[in-house]
C-alpha atoms as a PDB file:
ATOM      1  CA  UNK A   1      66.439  35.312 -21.371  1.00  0.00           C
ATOM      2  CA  UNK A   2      66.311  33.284 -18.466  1.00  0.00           C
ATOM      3  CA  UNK A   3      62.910  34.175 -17.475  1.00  0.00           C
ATOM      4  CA  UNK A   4      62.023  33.446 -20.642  1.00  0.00           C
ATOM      5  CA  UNK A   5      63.623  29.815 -20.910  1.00  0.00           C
ATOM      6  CA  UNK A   6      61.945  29.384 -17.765  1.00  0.00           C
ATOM      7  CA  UNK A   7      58.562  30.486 -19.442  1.00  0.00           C
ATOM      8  CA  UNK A   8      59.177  28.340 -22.523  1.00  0.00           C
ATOM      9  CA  UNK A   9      59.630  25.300 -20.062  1.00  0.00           C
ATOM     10  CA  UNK A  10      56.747  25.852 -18.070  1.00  0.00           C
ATOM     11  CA  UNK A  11      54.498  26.070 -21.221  1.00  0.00           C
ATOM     12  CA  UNK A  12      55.924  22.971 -22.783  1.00  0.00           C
ATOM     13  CA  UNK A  13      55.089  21.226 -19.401  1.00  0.00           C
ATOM     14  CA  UNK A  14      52.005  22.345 -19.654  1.00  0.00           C
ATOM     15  CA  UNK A  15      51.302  21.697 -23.256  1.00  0.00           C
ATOM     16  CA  UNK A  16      52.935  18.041 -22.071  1.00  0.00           C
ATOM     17  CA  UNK A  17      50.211  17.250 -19.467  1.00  0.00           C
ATOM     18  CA  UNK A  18      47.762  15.282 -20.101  1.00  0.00           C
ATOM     19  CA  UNK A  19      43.715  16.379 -20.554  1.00  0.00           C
ATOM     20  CA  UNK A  20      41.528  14.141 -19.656  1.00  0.00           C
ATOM     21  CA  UNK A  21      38.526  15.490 -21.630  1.00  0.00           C
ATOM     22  CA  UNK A  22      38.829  13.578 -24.564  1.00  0.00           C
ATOM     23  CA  UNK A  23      38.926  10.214 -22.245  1.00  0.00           C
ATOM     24  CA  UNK A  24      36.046  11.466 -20.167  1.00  0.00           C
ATOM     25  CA  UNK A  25      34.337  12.184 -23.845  1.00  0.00           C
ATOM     26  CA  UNK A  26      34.910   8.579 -24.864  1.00  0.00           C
ATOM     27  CA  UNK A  27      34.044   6.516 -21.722  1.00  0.00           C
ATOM     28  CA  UNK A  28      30.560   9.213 -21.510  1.00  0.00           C
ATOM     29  CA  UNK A  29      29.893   7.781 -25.392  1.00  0.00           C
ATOM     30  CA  UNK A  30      30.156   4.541 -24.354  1.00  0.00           C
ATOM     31  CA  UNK A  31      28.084   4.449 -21.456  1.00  0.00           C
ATOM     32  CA  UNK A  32      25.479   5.952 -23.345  1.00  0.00           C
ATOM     33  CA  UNK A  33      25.044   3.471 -25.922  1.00  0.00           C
ATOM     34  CA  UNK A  34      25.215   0.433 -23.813  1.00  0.00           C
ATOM     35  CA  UNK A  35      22.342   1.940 -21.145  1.00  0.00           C
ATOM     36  CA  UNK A  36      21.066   2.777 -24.099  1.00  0.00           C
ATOM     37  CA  UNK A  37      20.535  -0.401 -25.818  1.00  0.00           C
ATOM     38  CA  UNK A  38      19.188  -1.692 -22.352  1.00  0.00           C
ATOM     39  CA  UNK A  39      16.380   0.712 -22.984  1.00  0.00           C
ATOM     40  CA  UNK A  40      15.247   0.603 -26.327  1.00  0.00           C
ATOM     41  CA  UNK A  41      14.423  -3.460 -26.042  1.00  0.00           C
ATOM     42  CA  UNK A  42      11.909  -2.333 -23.457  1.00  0.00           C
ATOM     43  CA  UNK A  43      10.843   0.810 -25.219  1.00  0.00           C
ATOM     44  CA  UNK A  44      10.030  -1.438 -28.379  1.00  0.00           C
ATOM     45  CA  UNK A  45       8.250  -3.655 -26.792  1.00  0.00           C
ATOM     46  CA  UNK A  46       6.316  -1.038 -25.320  1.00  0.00           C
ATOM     47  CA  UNK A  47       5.494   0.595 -28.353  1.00  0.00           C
ATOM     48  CA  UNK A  48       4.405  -2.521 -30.045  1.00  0.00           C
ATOM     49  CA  UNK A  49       2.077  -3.321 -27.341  1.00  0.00           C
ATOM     50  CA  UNK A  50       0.690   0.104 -27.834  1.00  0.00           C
ATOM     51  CA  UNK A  51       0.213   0.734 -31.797  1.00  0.00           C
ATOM     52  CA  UNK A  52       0.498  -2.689 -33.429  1.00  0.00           C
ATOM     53  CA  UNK A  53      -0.621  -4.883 -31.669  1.00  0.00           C
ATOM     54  CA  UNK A  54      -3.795  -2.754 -30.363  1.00  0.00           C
ATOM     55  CA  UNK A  55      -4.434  -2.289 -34.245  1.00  0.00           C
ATOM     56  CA  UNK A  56      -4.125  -5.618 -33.991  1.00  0.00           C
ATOM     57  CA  UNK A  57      -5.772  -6.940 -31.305  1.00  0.00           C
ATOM     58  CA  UNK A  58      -7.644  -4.131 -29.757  1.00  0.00           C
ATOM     59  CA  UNK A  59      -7.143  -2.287 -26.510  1.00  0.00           C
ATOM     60  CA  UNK A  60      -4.174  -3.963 -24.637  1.00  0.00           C
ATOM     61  CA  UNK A  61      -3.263  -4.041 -20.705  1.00  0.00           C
ATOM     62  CA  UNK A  62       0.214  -2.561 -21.258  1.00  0.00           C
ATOM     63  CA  UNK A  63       2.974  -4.099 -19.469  1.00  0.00           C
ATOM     64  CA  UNK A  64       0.630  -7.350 -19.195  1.00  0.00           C
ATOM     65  CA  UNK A  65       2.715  -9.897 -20.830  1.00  0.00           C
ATOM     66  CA  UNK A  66       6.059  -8.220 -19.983  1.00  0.00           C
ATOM     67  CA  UNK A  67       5.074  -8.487 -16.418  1.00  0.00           C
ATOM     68  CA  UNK A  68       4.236 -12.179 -16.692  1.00  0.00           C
ATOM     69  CA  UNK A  69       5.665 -13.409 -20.119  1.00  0.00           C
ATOM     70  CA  UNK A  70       8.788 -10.973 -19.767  1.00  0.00           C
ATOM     71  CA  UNK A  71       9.845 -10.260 -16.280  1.00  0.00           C
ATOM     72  CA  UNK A  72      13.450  -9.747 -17.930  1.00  0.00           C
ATOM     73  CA  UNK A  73      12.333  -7.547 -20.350  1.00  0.00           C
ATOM     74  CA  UNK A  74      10.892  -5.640 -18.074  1.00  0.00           C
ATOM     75  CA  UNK A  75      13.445  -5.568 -15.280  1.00  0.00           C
ATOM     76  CA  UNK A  76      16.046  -4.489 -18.073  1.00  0.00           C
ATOM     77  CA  UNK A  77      13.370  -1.678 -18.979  1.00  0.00           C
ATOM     78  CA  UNK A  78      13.908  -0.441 -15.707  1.00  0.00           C
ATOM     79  CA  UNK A  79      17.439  -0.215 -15.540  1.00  0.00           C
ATOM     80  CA  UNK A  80      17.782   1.053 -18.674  1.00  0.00           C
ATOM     81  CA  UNK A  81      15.664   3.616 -17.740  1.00  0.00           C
ATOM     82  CA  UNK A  82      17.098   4.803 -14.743  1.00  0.00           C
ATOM     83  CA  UNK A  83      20.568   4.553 -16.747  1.00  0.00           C
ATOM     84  CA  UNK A  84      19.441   6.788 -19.186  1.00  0.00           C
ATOM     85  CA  UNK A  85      18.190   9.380 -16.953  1.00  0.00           C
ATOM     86  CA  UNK A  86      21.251   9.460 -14.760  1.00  0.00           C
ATOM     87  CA  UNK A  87      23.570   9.999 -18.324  1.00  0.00           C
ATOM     88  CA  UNK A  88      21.604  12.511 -19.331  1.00  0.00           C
ATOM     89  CA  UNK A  89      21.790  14.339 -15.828  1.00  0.00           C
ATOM     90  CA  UNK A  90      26.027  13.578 -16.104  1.00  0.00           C
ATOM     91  CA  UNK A  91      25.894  14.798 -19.619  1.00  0.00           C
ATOM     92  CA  UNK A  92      24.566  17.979 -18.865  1.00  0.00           C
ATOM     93  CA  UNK A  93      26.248  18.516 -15.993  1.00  0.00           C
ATOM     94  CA  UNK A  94      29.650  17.513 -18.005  1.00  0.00           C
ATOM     95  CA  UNK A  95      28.617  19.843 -20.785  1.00  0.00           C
ATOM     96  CA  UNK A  96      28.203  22.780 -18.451  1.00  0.00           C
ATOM     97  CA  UNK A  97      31.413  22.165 -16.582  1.00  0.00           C
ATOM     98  CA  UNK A  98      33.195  21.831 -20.184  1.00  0.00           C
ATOM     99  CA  UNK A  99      31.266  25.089 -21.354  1.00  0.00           C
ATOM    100  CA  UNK A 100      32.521  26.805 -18.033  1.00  0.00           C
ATOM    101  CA  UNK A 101      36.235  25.797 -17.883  1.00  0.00           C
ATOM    102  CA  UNK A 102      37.157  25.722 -21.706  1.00  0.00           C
ATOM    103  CA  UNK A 103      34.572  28.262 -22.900  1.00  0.00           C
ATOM    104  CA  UNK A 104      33.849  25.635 -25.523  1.00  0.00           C
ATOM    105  CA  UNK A 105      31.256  22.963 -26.515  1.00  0.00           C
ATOM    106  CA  UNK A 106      30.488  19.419 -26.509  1.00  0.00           C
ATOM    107  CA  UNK A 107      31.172  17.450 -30.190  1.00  0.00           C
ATOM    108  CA  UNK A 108      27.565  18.046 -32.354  1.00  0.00           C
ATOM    109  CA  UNK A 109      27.455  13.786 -32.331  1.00  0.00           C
ATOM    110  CA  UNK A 110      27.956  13.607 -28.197  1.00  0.00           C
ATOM    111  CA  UNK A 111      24.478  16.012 -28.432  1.00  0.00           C
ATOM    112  CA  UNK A 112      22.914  14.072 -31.116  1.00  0.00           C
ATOM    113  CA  UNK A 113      23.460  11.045 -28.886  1.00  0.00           C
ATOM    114  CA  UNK A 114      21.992  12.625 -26.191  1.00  0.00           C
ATOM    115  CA  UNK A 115      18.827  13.655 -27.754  1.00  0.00           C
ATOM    116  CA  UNK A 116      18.334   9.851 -28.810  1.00  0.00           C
ATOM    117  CA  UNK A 117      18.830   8.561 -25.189  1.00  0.00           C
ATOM    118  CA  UNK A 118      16.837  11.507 -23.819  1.00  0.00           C
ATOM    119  CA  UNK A 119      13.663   9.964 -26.447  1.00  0.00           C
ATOM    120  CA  UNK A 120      14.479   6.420 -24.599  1.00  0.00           C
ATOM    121  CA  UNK A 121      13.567   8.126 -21.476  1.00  0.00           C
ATOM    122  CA  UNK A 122      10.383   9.940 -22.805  1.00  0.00           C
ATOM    123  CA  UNK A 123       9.114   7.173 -24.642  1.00  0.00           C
ATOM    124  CA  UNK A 124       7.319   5.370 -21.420  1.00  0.00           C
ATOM    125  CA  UNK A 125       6.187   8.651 -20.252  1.00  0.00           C
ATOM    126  CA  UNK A 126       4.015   8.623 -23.378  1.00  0.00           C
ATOM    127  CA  UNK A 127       0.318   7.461 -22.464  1.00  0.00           C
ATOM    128  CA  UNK A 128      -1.337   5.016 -23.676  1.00  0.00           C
ATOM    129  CA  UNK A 129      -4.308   7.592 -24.714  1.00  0.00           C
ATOM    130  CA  UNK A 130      -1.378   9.494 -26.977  1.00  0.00           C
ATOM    131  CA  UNK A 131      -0.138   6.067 -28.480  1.00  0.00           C
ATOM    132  CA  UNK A 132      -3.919   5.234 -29.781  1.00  0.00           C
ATOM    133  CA  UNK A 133      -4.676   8.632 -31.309  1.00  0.00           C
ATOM    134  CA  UNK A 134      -1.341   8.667 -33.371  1.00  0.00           C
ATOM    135  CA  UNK A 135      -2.437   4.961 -34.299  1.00  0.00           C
ATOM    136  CA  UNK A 136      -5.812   5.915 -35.443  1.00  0.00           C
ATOM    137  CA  UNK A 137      -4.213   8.574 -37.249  1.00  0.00           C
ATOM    138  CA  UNK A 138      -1.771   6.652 -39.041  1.00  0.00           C
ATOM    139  CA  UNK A 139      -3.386   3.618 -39.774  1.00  0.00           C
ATOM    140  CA  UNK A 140      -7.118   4.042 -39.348  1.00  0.00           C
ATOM    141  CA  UNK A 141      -9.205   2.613 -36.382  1.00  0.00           C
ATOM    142  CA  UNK A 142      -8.207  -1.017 -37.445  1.00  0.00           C
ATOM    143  CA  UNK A 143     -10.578  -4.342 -36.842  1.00  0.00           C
ATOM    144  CA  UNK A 144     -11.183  -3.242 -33.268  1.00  0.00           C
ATOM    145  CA  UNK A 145     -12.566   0.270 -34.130  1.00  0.00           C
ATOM    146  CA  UNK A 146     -15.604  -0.161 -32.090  1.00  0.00           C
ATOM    147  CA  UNK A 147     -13.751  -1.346 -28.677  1.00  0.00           C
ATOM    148  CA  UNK A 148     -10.948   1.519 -29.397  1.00  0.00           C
ATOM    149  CA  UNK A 149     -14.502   3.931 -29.384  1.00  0.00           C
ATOM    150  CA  UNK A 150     -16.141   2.550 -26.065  1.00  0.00           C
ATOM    151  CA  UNK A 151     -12.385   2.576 -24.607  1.00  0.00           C
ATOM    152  CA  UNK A 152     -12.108   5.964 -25.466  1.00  0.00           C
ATOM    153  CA  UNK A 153     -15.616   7.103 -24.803  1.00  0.00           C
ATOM    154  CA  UNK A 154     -15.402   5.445 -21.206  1.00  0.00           C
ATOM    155  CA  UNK A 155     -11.657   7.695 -20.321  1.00  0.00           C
ATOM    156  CA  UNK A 156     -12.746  10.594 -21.401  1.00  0.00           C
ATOM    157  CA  UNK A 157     -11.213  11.166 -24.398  1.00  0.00           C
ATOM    158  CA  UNK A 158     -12.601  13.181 -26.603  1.00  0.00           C
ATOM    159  CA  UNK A 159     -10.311  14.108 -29.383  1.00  0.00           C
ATOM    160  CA  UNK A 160      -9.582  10.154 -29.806  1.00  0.00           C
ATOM    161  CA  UNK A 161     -13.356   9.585 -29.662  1.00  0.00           C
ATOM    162  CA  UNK A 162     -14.078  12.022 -32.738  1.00  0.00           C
ATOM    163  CA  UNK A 163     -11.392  10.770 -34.723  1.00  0.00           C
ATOM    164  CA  UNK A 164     -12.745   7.068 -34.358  1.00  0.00           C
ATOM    165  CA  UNK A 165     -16.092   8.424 -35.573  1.00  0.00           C
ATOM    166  CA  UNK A 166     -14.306  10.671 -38.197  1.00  0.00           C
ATOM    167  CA  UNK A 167     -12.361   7.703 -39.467  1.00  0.00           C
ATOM    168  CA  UNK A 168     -15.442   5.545 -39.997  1.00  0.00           C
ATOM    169  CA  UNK A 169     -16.175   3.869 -36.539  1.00  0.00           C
ATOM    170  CA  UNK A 170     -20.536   3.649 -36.241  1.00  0.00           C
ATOM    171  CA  UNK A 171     -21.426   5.792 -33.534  1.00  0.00           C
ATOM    172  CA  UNK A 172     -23.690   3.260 -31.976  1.00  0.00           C
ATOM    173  CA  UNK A 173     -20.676   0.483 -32.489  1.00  0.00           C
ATOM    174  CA  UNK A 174     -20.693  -2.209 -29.632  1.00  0.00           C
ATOM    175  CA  UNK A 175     -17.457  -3.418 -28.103  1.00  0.00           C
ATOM    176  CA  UNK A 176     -17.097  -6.945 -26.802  1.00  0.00           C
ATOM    177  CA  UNK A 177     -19.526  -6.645 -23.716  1.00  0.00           C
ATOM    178  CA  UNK A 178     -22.259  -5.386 -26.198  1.00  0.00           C
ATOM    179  CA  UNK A 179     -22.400  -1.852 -24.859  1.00  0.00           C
ATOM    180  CA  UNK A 180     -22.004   1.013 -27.017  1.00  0.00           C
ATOM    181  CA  UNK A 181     -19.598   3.560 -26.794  1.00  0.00           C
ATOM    182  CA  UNK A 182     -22.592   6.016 -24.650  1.00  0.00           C
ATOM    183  CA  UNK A 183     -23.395   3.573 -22.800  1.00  0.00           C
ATOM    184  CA  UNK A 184     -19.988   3.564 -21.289  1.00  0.00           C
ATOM    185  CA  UNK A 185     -19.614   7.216 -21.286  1.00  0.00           C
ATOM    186  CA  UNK A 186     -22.473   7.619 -19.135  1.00  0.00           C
ATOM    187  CA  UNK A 187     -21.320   4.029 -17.076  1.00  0.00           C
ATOM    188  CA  UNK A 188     -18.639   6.466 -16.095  1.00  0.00           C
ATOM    189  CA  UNK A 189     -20.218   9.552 -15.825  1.00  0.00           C
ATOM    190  CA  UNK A 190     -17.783  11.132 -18.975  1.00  0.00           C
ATOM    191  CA  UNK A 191     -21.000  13.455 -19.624  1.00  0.00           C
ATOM    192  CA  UNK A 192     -18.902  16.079 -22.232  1.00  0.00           C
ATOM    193  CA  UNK A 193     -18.118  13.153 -24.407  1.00  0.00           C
ATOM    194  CA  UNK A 194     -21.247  12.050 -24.042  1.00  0.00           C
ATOM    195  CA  UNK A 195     -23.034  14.810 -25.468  1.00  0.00           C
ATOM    196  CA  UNK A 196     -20.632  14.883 -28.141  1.00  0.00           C
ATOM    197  CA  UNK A 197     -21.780  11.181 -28.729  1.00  0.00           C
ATOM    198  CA  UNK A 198     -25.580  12.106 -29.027  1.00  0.00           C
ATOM    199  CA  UNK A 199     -24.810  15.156 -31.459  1.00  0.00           C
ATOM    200  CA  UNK A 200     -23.056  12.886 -33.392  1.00  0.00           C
ATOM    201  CA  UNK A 201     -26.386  10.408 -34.078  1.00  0.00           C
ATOM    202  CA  UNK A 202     -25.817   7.956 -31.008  1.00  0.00           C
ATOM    203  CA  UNK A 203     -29.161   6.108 -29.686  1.00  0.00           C
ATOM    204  CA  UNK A 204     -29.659   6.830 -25.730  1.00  0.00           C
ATOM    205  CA  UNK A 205     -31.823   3.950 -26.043  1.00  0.00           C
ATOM    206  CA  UNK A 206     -29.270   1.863 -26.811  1.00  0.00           C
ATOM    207  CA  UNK A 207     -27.747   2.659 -23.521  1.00  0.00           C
ATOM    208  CA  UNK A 208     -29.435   2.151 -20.599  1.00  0.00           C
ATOM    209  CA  UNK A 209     -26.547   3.214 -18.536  1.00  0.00           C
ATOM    210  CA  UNK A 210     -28.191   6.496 -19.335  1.00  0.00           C
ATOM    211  CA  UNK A 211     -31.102   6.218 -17.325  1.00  0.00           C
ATOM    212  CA  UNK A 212     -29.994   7.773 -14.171  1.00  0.00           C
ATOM    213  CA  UNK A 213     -29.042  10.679 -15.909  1.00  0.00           C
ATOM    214  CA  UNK A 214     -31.656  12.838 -16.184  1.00  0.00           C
ATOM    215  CA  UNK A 215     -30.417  14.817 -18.971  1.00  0.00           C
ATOM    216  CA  UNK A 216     -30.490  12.102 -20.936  1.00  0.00           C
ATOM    217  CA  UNK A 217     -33.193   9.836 -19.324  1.00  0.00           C
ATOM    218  CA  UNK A 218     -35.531  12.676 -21.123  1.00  0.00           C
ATOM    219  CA  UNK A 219     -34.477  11.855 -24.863  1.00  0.00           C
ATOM    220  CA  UNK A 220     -34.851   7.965 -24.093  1.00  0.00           C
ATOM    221  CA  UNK A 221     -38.319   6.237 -24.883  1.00  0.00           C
ATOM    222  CA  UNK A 222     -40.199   5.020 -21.352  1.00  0.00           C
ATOM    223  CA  UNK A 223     -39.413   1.360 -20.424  1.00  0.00           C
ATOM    224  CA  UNK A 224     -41.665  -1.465 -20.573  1.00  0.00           C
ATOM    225  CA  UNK A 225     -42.891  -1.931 -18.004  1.00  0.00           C
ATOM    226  CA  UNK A 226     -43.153   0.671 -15.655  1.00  0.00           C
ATOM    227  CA  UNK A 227     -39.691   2.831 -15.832  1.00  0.00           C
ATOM    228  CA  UNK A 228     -37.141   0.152 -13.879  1.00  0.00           C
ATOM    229  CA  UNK A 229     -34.339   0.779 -16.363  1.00  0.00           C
ATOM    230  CA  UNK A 230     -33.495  -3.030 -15.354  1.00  0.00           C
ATOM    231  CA  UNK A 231     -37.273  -4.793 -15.913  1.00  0.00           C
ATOM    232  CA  UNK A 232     -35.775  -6.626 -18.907  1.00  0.00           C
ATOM    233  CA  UNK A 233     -33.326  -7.993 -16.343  1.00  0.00           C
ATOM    234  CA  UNK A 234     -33.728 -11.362 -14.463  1.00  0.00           C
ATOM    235  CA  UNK A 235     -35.106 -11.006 -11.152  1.00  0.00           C
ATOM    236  CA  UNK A 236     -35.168 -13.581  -7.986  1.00  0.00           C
ATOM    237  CA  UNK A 237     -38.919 -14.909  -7.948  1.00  0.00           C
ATOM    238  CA  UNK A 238     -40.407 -13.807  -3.872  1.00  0.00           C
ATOM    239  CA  UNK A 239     -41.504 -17.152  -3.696  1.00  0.00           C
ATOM    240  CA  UNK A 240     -38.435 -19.103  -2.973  1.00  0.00           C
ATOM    241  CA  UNK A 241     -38.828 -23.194  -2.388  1.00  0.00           C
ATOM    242  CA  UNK A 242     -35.610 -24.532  -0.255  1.00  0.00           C
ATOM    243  CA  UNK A 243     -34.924 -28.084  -0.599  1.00  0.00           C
ATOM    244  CA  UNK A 244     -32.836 -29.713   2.164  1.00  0.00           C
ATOM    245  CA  UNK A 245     -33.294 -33.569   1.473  1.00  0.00           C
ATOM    246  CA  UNK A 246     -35.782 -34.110   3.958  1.00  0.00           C
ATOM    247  CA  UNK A 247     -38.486 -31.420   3.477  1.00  0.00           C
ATOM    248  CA  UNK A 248     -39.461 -28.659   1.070  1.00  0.00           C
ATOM    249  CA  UNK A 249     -40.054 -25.066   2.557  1.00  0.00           C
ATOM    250  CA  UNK A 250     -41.813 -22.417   0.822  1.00  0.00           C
ATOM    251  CA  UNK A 251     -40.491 -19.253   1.838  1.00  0.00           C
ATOM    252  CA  UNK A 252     -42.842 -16.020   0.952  1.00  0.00           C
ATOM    253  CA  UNK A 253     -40.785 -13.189   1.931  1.00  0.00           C
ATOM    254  CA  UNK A 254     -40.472 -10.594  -0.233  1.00  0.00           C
END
């Protein structure tokens, strides 16, 4: 009876000390939401740069005005970056050690919570290429089509570059230095989207960045004259006159 006094006292001691998982649970909850909230004002920035306001504006240098408009915004982006990732690696690690000594798991809200602060952290691993296509998707190639279609045409991308056509973009669109989406394609040497580009009805003979391909110099009409892909282009007369105040020189080198 003794013994089992003894027993009853032990287990009422132990049922008496203290467990520090809920207080571990709590502090973890609200770590997460302040590094958070650190993250998500870069994040939406960052997303606005990449879907609005290229809708908007057309193709954007992302990061551009946080960088010099921002610095804050972006320095917070940063830490709240690097906060994130080191909860998440403590959650888990938490999660494990609570799934190990009590058999048991985290609350269904403490993993809800960590799914949204895990999409803070995958949010600026997103590119830029991703962002545009789900824009185009969503709300059609916008006022800046064309540019969206020589950006795309010059990376590489093809998928974006046939939904910009599919969604209404002309194939033979120019962007803002006047060269069509080809011509930047073969600027870069992107030759698979370039083909694509030609199947699809674009003129090699509206770009002359072409030329030096021979693949494609052979569907282009002969330039005028000769075949200098450039004789349309200003050139430095061999005759130069040099005028230094006293005398004028006529130099005829070529």
């Amino acid at each position: 009876m003794g013994n089992s006094l003894a027993r009853d006292s032990r287990g009422r001691r132990d049922q008496r000390k203290p467990d520090g998982t809920a207080a571990l649970v709590s502090t973890l909850r609200v770590i997460g939401w302040f590094v958070l909230a650190v993250a998500a004002l870069y994040d939406l920035r960052l997303v606005y740069e990449q879907t609005l306001l290229t809708w908007k504006d057309g193709p954007q240098m992302v990061g551009f005005s946080m960088v010099h408009v921002f610095p804050v915004l972006l320095l917070l982006g940063a830490l709240g970056f690097l906060g994130c990732s080191s909860w998440i690696a403590s959650f888990l690690f938490f999660a494990l050690r609570n799934r190990l000594r009590h058999g048991g798991s985290l609350a269904t809200t403490l993993w809800l919570q960590a799914l949204v602060v895990a999409l803070a952290v995958a949010i600026p691993l997103i590119p830029y290429s991703g962002w545009k296509v789900i824009t185009v998707e969503i709300a059609g190639p916008g006022p800046h089509g064309p540019n969206l279609l020589v950006d795309a045409a010059a990376d590489g991308n093809i998928y974006l570059t046939a939904r910009l056509l599919k969604k209404g973009v002309p194939v033979d669109a120019t962007g803002w230095n006047g060269a069509t989406a080809l011509n930047a394609a073969c600027a870069t040497q992107q030759l698979e989207v370039a083909r694509k580009l030609i199947a699809k009805g674009a003129n090699p003979d509206k770009a002359r960045g072409c030329w030096n391909i021979a693949e494609f110099r052979a569907k282009m009409k002969p330039i005028v004259p000769g075949a200098d892909p450039y004789a349309n282009f200003p050139h430095v007369p061999s005759t130069t006159i040099y005028v230094d105040g006293s005398k004028t020189t006529t130099d005829l080198s070529q």
